[in-house]
C-alpha atoms as a PDB file:
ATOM      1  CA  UNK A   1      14.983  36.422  36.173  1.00  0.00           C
ATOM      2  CA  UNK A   2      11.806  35.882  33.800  1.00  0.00           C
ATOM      3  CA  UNK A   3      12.575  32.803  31.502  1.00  0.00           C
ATOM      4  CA  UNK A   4      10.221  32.580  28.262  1.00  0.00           C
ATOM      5  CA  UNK A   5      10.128  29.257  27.036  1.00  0.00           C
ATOM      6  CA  UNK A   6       7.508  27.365  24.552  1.00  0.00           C
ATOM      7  CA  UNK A   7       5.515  24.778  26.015  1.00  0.00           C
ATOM      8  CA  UNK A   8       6.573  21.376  25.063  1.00  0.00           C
ATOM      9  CA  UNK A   9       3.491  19.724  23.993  1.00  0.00           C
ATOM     10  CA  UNK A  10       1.580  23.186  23.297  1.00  0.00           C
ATOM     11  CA  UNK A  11       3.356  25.313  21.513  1.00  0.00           C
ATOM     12  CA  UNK A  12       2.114  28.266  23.730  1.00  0.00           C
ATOM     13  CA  UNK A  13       4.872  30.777  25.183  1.00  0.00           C
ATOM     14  CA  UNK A  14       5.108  30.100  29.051  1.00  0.00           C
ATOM     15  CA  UNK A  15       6.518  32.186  31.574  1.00  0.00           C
ATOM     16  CA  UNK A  16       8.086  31.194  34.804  1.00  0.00           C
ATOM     17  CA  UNK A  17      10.596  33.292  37.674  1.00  0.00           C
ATOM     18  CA  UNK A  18      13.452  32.271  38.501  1.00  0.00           C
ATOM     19  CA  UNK A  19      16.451  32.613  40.830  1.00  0.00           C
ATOM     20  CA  UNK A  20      20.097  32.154  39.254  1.00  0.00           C
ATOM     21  CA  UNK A  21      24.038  32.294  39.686  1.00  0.00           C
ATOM     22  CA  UNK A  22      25.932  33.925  37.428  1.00  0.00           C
ATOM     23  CA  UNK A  23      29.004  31.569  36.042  1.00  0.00           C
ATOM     24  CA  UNK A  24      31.219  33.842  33.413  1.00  0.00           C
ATOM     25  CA  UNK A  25      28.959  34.795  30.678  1.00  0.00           C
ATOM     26  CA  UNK A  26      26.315  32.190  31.546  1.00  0.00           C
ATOM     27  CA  UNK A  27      23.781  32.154  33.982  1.00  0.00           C
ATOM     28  CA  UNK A  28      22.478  28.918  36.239  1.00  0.00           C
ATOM     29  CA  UNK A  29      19.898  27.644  38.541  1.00  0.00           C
ATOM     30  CA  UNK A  30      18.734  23.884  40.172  1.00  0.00           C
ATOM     31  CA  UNK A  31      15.857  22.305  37.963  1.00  0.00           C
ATOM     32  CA  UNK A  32      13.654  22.032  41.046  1.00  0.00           C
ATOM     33  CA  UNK A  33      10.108  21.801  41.895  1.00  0.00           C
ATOM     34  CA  UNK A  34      10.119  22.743  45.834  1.00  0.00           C
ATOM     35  CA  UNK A  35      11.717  19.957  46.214  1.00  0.00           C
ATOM     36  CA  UNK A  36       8.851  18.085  45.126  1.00  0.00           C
ATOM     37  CA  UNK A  37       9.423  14.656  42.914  1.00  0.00           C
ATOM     38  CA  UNK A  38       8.166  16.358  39.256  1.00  0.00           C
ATOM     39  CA  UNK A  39      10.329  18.383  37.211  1.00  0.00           C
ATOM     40  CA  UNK A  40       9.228  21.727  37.117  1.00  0.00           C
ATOM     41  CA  UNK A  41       7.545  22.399  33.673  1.00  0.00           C
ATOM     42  CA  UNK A  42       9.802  25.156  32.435  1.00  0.00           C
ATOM     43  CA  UNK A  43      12.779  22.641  32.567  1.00  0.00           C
ATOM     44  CA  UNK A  44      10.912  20.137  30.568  1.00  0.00           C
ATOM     45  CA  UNK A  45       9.884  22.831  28.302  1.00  0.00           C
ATOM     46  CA  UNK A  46      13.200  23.689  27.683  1.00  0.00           C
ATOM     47  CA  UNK A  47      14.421  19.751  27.404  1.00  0.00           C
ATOM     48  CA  UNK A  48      12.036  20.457  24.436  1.00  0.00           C
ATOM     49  CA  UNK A  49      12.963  23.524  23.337  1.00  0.00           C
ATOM     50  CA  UNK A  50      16.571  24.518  24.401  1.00  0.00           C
ATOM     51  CA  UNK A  51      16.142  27.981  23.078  1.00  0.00           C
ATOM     52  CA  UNK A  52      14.722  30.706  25.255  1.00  0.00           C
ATOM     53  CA  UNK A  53      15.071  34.227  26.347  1.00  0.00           C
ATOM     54  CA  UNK A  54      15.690  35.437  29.871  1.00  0.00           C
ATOM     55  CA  UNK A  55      14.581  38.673  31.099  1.00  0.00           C
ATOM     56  CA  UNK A  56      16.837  40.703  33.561  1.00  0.00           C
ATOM     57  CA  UNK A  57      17.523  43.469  35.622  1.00  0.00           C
ATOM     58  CA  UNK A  58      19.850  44.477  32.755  1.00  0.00           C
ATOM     59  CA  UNK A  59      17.572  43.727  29.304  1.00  0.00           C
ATOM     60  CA  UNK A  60      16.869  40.584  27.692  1.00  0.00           C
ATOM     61  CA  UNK A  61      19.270  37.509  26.555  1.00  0.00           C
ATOM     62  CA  UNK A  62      18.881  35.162  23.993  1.00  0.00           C
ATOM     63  CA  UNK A  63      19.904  31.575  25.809  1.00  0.00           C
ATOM     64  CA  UNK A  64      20.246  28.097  24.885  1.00  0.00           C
ATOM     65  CA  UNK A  65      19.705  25.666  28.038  1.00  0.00           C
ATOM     66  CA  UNK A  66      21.098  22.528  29.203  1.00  0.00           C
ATOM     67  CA  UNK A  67      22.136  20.135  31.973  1.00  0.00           C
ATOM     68  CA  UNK A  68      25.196  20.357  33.566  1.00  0.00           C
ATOM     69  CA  UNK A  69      27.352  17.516  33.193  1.00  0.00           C
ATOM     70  CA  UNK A  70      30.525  16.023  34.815  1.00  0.00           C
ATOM     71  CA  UNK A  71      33.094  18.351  36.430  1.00  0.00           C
ATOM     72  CA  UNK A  72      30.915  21.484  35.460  1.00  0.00           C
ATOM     73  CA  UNK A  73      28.062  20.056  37.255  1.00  0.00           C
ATOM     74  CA  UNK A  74      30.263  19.371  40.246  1.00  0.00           C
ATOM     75  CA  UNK A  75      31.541  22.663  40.674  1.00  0.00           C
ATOM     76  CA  UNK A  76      28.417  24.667  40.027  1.00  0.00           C
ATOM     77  CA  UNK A  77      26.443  22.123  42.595  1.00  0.00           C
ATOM     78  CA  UNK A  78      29.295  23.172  45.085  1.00  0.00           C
ATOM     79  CA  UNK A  79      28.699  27.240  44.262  1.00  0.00           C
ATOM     80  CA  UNK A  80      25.214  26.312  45.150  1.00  0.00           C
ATOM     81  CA  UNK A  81      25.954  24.805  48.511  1.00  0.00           C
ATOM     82  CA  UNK A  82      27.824  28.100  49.210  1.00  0.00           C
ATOM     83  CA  UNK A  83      24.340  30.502  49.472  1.00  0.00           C
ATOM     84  CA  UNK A  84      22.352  27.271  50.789  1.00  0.00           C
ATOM     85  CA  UNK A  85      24.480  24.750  52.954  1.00  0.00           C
ATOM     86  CA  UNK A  86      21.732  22.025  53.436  1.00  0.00           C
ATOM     87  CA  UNK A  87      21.334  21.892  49.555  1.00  0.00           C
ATOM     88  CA  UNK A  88      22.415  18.204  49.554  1.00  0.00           C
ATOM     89  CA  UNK A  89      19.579  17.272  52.323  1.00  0.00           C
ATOM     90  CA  UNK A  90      16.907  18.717  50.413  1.00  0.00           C
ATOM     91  CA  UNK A  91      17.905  17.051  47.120  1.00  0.00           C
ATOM     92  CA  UNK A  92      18.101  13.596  49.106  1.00  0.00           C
ATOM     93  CA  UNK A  93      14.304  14.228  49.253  1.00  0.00           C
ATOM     94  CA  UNK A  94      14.049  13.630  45.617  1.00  0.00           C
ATOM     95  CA  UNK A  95      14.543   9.770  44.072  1.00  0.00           C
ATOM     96  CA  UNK A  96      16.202  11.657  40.505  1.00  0.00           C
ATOM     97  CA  UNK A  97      19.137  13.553  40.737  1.00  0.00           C
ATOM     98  CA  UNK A  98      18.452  17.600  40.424  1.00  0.00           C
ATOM     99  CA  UNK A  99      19.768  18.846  37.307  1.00  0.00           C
ATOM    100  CA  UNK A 100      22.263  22.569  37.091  1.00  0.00           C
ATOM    101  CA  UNK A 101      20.275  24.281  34.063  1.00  0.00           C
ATOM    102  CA  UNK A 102      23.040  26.392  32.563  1.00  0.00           C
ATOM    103  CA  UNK A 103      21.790  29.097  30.436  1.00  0.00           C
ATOM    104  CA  UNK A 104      24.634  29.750  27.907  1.00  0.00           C
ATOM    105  CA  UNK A 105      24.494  33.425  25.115  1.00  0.00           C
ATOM    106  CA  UNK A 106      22.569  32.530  21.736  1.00  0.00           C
ATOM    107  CA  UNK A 107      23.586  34.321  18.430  1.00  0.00           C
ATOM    108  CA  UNK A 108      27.049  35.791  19.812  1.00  0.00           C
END
């Protein structure tokens, strides 16, 4: 998917590609940066800015973002280790916890 989010400190419209899991009528991914230690941009953009659009194979969706909490987060983190089994090896290489983004329908 193409997310289209606003640049927290900028104001610009950013663009970044994403892979994602489809959960109901929402849509999530892992709030990772290769692995790497910094949050990747478009997930503090949208920390910022919850509201976004998401481009798909299908046409475009209004979305409002945010972190999965509690048992959600627990069972989408398990859906995850489903299509990549070492997922909780590669988030031990990061010191914060890697946040579920859930991208739920705007305006519906």
């Amino acid at each position: 998917m193409r997310l289209h989010t606003v640049g927290r400190r900028s104001g610009e419209k950013r663009t970044a590609i994403l892979g994602y899991v489809e959960d109901g009528p929402n849509l999530f991914t892992l709030a990772m940066n290769g692995w790497g230690e910094p949050e990747p941009a478009w997930w503090l953009n949208l920390q910022a800015h919850p509201d976004a659009t998401l481009d798909l194979k299908d046409g475009t969706r209004a979305i409002r973002a945010r972190a999965a909490t509690g048992e959600e987060r627990e069972r989408l983190w398990a859906a995850m280790q489903q299509l990549e089994p070492n997922l909780d090896a590669y988030a031990s290489r990061r010191t914060k916890q890697t946040e579920v983004v859930v991208f739920e329908p705007r305006g519906s």
